[in-house]
Structure formats: structure tokens, C-alpha cells
PDB file of N, CA and C in Angstrom:
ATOM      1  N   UNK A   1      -3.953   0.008   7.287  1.00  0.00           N
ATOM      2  CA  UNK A   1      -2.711  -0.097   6.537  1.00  0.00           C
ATOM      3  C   UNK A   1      -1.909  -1.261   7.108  1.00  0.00           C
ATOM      4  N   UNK A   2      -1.397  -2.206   6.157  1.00  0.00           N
ATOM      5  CA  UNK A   2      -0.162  -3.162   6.503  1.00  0.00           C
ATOM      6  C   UNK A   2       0.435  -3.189   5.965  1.00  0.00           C
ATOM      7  N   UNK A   3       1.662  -2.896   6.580  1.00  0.00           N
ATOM      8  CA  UNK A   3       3.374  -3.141   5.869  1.00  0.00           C
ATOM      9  C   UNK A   3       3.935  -4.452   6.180  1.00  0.00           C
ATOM     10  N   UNK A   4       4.416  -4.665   5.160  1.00  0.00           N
ATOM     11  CA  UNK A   4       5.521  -6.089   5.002  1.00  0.00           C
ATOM     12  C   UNK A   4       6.570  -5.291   4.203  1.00  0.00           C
ATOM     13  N   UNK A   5       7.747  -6.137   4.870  1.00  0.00           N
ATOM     14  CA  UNK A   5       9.063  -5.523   4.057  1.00  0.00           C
ATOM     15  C   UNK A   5       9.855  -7.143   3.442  1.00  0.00           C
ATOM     16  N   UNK A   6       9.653  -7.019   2.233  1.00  0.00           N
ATOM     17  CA  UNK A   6      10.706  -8.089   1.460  1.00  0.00           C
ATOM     18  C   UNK A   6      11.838  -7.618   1.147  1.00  0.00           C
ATOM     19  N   UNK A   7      12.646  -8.164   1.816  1.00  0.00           N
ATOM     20  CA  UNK A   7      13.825  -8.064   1.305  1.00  0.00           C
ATOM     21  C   UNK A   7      13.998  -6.380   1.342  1.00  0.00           C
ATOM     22  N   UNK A   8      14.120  -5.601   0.380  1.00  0.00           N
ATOM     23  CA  UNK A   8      14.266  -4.288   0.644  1.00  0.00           C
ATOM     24  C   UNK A   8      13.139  -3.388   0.368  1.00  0.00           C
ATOM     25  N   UNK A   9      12.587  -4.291  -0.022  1.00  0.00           N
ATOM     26  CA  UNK A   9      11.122  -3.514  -0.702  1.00  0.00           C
ATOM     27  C   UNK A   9       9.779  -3.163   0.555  1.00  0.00           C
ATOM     28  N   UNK A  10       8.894  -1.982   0.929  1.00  0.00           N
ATOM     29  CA  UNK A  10       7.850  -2.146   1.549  1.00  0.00           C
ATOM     30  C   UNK A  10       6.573  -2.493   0.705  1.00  0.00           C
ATOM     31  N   UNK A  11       6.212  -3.653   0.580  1.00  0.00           N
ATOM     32  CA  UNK A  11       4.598  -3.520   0.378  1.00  0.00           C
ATOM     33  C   UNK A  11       3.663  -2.849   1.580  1.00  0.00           C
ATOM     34  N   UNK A  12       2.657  -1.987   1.093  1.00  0.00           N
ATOM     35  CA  UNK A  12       2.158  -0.938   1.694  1.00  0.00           C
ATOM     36  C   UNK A  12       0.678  -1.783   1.340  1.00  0.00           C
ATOM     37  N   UNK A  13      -0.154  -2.165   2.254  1.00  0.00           N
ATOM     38  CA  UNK A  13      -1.294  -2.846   1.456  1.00  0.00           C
ATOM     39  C   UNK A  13      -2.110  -1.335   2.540  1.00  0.00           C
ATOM     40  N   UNK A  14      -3.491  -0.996   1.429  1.00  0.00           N
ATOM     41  CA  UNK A  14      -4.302  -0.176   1.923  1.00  0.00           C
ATOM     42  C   UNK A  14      -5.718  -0.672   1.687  1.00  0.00           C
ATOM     43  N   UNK A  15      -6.329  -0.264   2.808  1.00  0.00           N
ATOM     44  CA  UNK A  15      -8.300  -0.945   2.344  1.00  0.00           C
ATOM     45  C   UNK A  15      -8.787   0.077   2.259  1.00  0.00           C
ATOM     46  N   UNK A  16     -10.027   0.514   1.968  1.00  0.00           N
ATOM     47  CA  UNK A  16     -11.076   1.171   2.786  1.00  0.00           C
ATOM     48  C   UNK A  16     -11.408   2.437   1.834  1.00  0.00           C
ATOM     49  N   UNK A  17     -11.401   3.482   2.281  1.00  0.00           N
ATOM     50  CA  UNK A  17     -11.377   4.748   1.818  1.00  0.00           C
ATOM     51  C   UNK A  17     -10.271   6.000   2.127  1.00  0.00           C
ATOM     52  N   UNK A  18      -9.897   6.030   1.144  1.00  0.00           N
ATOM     53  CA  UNK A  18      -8.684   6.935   1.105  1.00  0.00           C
ATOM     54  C   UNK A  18      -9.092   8.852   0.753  1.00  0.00           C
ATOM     55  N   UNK A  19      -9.392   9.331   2.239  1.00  0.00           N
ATOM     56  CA  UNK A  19     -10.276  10.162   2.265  1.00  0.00           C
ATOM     57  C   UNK A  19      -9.519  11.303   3.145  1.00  0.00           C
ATOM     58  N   UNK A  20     -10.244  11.987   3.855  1.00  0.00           N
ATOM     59  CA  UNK A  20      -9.255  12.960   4.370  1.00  0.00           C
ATOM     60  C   UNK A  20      -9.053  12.481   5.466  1.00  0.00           C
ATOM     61  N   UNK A  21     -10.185  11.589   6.727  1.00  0.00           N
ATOM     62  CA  UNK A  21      -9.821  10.514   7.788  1.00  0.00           C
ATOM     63  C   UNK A  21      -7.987   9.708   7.345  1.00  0.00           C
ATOM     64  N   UNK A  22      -8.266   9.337   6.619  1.00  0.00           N
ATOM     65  CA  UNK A  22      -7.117   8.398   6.094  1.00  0.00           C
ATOM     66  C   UNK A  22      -5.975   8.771   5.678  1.00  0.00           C
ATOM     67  N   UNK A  23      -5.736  10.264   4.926  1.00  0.00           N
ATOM     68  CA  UNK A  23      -4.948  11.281   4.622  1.00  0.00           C
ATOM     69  C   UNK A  23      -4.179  11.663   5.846  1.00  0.00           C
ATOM     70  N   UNK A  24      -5.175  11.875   7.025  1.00  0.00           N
ATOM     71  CA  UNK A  24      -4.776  12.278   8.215  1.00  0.00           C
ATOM     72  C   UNK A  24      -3.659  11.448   8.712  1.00  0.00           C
ATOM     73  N   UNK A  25      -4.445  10.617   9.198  1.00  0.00           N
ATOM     74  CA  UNK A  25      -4.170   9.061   9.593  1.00  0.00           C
ATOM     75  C   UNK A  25      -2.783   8.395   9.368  1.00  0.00           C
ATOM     76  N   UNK A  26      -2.505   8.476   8.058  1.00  0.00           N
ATOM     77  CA  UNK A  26      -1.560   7.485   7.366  1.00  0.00           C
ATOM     78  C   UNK A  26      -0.294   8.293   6.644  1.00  0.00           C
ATOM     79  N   UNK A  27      -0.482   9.718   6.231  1.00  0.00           N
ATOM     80  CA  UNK A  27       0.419  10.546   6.342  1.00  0.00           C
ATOM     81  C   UNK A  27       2.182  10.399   7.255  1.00  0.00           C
ATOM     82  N   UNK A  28       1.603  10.480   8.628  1.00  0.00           N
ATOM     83  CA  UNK A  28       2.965  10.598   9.225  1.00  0.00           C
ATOM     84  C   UNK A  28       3.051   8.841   8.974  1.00  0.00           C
ATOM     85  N   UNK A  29       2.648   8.207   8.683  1.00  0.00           N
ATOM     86  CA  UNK A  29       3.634   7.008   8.850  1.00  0.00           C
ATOM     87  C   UNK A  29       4.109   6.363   7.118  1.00  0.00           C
ATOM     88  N   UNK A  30       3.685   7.069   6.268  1.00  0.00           N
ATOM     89  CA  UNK A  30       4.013   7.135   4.986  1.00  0.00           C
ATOM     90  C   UNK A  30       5.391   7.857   5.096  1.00  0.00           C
ATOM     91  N   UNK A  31       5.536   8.621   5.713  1.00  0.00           N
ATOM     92  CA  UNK A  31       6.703   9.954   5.830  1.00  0.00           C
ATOM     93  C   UNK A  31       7.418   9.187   6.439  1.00  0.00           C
ATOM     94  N   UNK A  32       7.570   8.202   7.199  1.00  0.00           N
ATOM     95  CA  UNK A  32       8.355   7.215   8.179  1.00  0.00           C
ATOM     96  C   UNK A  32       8.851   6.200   7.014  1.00  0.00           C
ATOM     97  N   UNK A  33       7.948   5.914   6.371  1.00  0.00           N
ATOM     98  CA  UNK A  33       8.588   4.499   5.030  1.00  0.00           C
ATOM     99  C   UNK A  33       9.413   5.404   4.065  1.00  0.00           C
ATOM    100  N   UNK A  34       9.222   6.957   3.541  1.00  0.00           N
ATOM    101  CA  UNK A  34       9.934   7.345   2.780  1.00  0.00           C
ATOM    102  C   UNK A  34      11.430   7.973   3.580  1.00  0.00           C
ATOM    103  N   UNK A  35      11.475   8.048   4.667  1.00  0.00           N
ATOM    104  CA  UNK A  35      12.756   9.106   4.873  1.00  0.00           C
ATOM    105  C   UNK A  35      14.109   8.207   4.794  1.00  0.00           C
ATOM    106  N   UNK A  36      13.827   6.867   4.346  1.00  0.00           N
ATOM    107  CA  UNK A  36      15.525   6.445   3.748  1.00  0.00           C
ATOM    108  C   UNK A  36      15.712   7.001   2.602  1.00  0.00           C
ATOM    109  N   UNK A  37      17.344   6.621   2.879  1.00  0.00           N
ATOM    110  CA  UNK A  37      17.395   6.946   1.225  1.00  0.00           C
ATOM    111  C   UNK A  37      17.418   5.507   0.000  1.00  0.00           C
ATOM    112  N   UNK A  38      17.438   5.618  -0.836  1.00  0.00           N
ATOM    113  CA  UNK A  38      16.337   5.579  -2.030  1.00  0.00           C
ATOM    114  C   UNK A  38      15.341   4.056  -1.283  1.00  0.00           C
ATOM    115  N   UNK A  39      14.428   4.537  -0.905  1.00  0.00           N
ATOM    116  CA  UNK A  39      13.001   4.209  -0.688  1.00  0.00           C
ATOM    117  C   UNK A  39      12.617   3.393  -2.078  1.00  0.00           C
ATOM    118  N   UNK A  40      12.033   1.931  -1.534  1.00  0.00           N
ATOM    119  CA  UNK A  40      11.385   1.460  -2.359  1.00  0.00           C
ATOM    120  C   UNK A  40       9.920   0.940  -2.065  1.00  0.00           C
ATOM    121  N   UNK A  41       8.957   1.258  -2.426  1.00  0.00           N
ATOM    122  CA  UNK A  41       7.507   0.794  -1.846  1.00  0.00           C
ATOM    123  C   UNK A  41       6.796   0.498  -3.161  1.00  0.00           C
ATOM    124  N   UNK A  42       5.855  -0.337  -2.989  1.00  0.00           N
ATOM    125  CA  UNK A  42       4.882  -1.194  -3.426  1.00  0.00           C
ATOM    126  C   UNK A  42       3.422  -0.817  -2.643  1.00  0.00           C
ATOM    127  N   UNK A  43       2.704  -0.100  -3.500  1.00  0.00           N
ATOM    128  CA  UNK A  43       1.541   0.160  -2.480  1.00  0.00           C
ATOM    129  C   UNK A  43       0.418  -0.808  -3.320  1.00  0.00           C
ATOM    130  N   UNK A  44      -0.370  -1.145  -2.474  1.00  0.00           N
ATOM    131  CA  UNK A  44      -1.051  -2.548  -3.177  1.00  0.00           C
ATOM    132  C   UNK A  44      -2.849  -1.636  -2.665  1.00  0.00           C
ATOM    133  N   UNK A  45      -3.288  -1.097  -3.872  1.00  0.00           N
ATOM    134  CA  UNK A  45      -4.363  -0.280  -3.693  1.00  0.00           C
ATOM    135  C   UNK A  45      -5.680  -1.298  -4.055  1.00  0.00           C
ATOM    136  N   UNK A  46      -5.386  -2.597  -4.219  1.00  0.00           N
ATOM    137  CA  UNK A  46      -6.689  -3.040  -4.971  1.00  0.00           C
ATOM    138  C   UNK A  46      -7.976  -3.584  -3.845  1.00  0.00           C
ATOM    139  N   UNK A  47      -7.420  -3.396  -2.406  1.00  0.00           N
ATOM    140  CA  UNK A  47      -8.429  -3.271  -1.089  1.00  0.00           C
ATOM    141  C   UNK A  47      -9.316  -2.022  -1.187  1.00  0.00           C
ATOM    142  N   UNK A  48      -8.843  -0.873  -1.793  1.00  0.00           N
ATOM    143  CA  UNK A  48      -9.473   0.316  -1.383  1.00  0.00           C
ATOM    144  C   UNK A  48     -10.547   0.408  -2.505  1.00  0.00           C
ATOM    145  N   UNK A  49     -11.707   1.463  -1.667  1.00  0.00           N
ATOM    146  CA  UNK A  49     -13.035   1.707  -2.217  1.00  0.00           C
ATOM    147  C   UNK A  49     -13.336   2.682  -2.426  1.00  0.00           C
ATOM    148  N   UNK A  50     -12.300   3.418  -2.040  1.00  0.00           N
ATOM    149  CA  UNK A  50     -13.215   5.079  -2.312  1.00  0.00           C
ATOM    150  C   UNK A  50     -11.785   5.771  -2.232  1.00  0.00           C
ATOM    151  N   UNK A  51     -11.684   6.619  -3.442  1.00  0.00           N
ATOM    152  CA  UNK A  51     -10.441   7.359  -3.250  1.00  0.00           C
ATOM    153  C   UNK A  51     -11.260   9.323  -3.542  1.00  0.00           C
ATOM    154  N   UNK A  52     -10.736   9.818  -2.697  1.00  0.00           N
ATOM    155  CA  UNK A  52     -11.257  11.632  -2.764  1.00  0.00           C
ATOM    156  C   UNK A  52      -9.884  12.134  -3.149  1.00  0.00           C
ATOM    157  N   UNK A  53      -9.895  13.597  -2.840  1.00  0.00           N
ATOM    158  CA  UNK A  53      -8.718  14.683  -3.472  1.00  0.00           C
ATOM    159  C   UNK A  53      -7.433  14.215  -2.341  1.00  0.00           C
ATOM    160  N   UNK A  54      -7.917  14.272  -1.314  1.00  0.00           N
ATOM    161  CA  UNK A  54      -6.870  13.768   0.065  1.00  0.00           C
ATOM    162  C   UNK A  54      -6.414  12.519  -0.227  1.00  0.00           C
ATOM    163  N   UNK A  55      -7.225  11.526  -0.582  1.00  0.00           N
ATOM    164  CA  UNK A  55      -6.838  10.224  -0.946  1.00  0.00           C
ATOM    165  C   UNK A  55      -5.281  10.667  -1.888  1.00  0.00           C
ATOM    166  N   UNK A  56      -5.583  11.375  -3.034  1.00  0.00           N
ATOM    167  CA  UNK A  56      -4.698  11.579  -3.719  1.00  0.00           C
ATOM    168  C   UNK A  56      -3.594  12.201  -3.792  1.00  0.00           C
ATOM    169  N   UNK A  57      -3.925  12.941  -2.685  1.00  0.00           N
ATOM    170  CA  UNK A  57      -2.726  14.116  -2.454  1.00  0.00           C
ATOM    171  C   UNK A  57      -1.728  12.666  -1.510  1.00  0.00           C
ATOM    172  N   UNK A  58      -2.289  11.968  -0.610  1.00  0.00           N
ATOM    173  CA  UNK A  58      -1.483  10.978  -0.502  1.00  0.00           C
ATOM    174  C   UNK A  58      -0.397  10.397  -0.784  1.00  0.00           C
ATOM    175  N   UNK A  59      -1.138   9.902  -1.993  1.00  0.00           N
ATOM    176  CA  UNK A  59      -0.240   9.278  -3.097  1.00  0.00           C
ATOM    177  C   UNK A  59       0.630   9.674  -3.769  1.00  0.00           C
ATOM    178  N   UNK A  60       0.337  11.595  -4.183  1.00  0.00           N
ATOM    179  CA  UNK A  60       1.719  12.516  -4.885  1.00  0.00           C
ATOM    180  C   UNK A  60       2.616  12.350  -3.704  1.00  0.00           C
ATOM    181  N   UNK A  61       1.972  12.767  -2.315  1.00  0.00           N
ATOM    182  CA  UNK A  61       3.371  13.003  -1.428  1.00  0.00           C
ATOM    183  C   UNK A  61       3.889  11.966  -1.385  1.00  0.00           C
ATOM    184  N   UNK A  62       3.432  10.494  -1.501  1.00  0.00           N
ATOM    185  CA  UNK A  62       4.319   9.585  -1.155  1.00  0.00           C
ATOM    186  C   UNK A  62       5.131  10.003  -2.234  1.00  0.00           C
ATOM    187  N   UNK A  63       4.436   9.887  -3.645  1.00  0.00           N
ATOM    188  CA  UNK A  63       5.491   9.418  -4.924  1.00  0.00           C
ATOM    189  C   UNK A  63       6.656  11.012  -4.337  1.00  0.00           C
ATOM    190  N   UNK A  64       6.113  11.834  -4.402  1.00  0.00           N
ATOM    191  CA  UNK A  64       7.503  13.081  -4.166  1.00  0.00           C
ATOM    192  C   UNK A  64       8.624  12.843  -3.423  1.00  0.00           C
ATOM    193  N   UNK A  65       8.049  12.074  -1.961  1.00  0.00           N
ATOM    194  CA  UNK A  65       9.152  11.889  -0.861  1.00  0.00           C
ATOM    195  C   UNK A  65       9.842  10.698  -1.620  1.00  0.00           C
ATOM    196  N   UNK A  66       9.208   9.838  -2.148  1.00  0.00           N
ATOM    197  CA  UNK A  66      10.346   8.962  -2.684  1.00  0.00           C
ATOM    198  C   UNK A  66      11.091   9.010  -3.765  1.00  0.00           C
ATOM    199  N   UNK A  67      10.517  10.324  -4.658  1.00  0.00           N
ATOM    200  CA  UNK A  67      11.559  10.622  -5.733  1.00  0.00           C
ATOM    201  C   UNK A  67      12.430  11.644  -4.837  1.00  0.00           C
ATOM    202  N   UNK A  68      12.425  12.098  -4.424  1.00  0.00           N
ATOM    203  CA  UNK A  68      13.512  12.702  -3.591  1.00  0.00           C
ATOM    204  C   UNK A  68      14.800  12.554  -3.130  1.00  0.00           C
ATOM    205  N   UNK A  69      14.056  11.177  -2.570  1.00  0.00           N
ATOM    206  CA  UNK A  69      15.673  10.592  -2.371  1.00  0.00           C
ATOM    207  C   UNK A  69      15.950   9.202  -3.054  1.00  0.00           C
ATOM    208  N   UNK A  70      15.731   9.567  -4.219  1.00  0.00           N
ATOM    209  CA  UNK A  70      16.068   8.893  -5.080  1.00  0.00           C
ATOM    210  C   UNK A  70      15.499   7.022  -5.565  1.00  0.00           C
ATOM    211  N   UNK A  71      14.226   7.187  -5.182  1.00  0.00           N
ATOM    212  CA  UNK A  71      13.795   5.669  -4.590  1.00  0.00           C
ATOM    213  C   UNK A  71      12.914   5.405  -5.672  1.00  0.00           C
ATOM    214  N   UNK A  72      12.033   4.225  -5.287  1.00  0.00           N
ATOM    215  CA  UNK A  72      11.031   3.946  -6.353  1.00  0.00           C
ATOM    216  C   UNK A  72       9.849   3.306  -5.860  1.00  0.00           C
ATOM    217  N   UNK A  73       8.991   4.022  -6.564  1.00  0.00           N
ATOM    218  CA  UNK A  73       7.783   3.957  -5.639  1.00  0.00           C
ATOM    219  C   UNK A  73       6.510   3.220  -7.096  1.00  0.00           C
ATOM    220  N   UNK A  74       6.309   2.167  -6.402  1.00  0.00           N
ATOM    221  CA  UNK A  74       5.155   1.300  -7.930  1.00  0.00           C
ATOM    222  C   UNK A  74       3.615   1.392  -7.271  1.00  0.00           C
ATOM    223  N   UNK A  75       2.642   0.956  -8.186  1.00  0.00           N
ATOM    224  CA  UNK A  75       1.292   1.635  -7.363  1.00  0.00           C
ATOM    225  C   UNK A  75       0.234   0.212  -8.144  1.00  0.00           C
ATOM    226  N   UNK A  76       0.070  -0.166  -7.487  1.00  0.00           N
ATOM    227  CA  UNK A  76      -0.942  -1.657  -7.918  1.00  0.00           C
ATOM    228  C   UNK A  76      -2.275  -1.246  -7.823  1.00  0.00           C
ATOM    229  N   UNK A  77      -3.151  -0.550  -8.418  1.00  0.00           N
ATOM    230  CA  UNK A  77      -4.321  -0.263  -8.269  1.00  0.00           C
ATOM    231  C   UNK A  77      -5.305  -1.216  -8.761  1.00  0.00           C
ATOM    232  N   UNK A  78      -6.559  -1.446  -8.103  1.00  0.00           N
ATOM    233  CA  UNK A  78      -7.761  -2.351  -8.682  1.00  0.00           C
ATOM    234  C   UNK A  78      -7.800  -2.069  -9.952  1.00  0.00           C
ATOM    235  N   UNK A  79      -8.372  -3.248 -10.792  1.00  0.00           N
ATOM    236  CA  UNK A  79      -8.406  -2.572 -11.803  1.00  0.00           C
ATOM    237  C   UNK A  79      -9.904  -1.474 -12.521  1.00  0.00           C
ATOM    238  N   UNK A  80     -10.210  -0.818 -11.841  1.00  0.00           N
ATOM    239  CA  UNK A  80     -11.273  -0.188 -12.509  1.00  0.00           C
ATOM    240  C   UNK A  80     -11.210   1.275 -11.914  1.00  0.00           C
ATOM    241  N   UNK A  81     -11.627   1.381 -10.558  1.00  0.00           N
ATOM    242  CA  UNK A  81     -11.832   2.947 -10.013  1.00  0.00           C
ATOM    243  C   UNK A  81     -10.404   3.538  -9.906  1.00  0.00           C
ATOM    244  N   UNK A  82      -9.561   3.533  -9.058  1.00  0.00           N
ATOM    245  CA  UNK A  82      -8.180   3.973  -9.143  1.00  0.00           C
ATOM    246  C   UNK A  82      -7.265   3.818 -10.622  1.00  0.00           C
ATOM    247  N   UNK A  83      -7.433   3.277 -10.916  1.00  0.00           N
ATOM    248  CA  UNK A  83      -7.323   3.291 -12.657  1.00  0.00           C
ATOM    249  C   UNK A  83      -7.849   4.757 -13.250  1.00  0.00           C
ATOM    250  N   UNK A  84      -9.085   4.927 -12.981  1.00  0.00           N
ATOM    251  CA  UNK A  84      -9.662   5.454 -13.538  1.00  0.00           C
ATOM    252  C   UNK A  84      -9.502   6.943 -12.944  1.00  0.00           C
ATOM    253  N   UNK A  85      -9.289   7.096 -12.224  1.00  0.00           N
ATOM    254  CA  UNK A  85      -9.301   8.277 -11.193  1.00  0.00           C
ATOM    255  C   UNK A  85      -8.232   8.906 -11.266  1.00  0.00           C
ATOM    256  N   UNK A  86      -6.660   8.382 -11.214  1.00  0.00           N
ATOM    257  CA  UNK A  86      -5.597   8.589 -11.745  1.00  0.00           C
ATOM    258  C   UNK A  86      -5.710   9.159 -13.167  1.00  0.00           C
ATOM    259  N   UNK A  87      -6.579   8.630 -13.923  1.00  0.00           N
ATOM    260  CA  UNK A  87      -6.464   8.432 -15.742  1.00  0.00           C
ATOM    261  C   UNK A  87      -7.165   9.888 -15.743  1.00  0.00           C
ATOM    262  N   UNK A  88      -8.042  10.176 -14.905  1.00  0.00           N
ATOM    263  CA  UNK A  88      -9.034  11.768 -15.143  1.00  0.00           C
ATOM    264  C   UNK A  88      -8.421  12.553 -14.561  1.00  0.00           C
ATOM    265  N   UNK A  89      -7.701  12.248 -13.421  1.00  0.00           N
ATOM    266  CA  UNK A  89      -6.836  13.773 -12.706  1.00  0.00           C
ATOM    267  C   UNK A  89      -5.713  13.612 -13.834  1.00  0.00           C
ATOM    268  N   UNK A  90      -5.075  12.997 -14.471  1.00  0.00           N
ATOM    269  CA  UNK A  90      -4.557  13.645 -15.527  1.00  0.00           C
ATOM    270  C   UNK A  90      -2.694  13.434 -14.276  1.00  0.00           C
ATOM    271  N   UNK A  91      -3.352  12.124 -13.302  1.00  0.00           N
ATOM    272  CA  UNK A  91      -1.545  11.698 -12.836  1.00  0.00           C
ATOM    273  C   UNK A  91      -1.205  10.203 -12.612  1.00  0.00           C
ATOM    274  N   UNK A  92      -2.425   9.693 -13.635  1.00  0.00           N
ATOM    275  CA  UNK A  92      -1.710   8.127 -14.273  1.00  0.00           C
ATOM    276  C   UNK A  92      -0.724   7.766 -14.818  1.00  0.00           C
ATOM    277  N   UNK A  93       0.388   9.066 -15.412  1.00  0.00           N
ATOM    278  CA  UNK A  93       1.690   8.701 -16.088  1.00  0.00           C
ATOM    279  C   UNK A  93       2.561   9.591 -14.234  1.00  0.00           C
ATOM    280  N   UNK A  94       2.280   9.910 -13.195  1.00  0.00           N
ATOM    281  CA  UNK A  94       2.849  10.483 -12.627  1.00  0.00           C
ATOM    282  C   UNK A  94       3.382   8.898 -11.564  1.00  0.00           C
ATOM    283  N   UNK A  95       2.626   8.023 -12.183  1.00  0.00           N
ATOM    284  CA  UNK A  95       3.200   6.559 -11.204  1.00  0.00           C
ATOM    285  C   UNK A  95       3.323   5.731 -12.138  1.00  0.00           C
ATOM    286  N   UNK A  96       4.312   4.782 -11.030  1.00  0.00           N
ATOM    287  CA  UNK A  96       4.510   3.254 -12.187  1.00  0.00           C
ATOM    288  C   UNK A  96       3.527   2.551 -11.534  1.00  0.00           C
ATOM    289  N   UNK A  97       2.539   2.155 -12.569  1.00  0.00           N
ATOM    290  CA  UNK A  97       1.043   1.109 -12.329  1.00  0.00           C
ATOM    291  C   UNK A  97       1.265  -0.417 -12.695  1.00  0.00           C
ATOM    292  N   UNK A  98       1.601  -0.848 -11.731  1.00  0.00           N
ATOM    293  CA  UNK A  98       1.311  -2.293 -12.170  1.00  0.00           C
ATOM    294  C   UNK A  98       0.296  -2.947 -11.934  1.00  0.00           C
ATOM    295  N   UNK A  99       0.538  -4.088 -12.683  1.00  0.00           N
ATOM    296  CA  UNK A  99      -1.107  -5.042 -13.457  1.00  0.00           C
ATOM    297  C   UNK A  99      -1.302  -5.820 -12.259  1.00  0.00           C
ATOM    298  N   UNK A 100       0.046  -6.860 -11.353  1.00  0.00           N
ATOM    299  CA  UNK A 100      -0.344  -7.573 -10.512  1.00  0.00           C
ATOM    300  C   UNK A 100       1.030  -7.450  -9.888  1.00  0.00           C
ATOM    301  N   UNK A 101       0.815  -7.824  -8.894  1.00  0.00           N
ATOM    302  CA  UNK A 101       2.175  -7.974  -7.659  1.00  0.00           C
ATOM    303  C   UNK A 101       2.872  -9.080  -8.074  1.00  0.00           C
ATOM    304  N   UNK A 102       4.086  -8.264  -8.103  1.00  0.00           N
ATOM    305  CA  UNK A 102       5.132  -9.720  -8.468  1.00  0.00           C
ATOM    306  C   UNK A 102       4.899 -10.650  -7.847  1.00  0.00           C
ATOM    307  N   UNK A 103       5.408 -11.784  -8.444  1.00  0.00           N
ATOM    308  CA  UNK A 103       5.815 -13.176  -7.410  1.00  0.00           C
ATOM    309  C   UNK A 103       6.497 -12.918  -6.073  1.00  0.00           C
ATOM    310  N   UNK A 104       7.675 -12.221  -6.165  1.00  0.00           N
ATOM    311  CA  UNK A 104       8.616 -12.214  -5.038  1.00  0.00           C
ATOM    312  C   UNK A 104       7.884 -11.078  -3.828  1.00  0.00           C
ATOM    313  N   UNK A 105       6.550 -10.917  -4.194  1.00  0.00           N
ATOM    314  CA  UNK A 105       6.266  -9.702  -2.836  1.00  0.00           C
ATOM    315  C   UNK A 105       5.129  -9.738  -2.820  1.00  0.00           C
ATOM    316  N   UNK A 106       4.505 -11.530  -2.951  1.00  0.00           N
ATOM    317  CA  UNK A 106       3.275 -11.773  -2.589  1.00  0.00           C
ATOM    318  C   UNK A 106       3.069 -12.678  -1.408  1.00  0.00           C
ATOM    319  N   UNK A 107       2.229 -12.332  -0.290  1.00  0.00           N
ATOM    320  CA  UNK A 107       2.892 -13.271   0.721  1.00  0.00           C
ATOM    321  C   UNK A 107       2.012 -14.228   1.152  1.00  0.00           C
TER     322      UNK A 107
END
């Protein structure tokens, strides 16, 4: 995992496999980027290769902790498997998916 913070925003870049190793792993420091209040993150998923149920539960808790306190949380997925994986669990409308990383939070 690498964080960059623009301006107020975290880009969250992730590689690899987003599995229950990684669930473990990256949990408490996901919980560290959401406990401001209103939280804004950019998670930039198009490194990762393998997403499981943990992978995903991930991703609700992030999106929860940051609707919580009121923040906004966008989700850049590759375009094919995480696309797709989101689109069959039936929580592709549960994130905002963008196509490509803005200009201003590409580094």
C-alpha cells in the first residue's frame, strides 16, 4: 500500500491481492485514513490482481468509515476484474467508480 496526500485528498494506491493476508494487514491503517472527519480517499485499485470476500469486506469498511463521518470515498478499479466483481456481488452502485485518476492526483 502507498499513500500520497494531495492537497486534502488520500490517494490510497493498492497492488497485489486483496485477500484475507491483506484484509489483515491493511485494515488498521485504512481505519487511521478514515477517522477524520469528512475523509476523502481515492483508492487507485488498477495494481491489484486478485480480489476474495476479505478483499471486499475491505472496501465496504473503508466506504462505511468514510460515510460516517461524512467524507468521500472514490474507487478507480482496473478496468475488467474489479469491475466485474463489484458488478456480481451486486456493490458496484455501493461506490463512486471512476474511469481514470484525475489530473490533479496523478503524481
Amino acid at each position: 500500500m502507498r499513500v500520497r496526500a494531495v492537497n486534502d485528498v488520500s490517494v490510497v494506491e493498492l497492488h497485489g491481492e486483496l485477500d484475507l493476508v491483506a484484509h489483515t494487514r491493511l485494515t488498521p491503517q485504512m481505519d487511521l485514513l478514515t477517522l477524520l472527519d469528512r475523509p476523502s480517499i481515492v483508492m487507485d485499485l488498477r495494481k491489484v490482481t486478485f480480489v476474495d470476500v476479505r478483499g471486499l469486506r475491505l472496501l465496504l469498511r473503508t466506504r462505511d468509515r468514510v460515510l460516517e463521518r461524512g467524507g468521500t470515498l472514490r474507487v478507480l478499479p482496473d478496468t475488467h476484474q474489479i469491475a466485474r466483481i463489484l458488478r456480481l456481488t451486486g456493490t458496484g452502485t455501493d461506490f463512486c467508480l471512476l474511469e481514470s485518476l484525475p489530473p490533479h492526483l496523478t503524481a
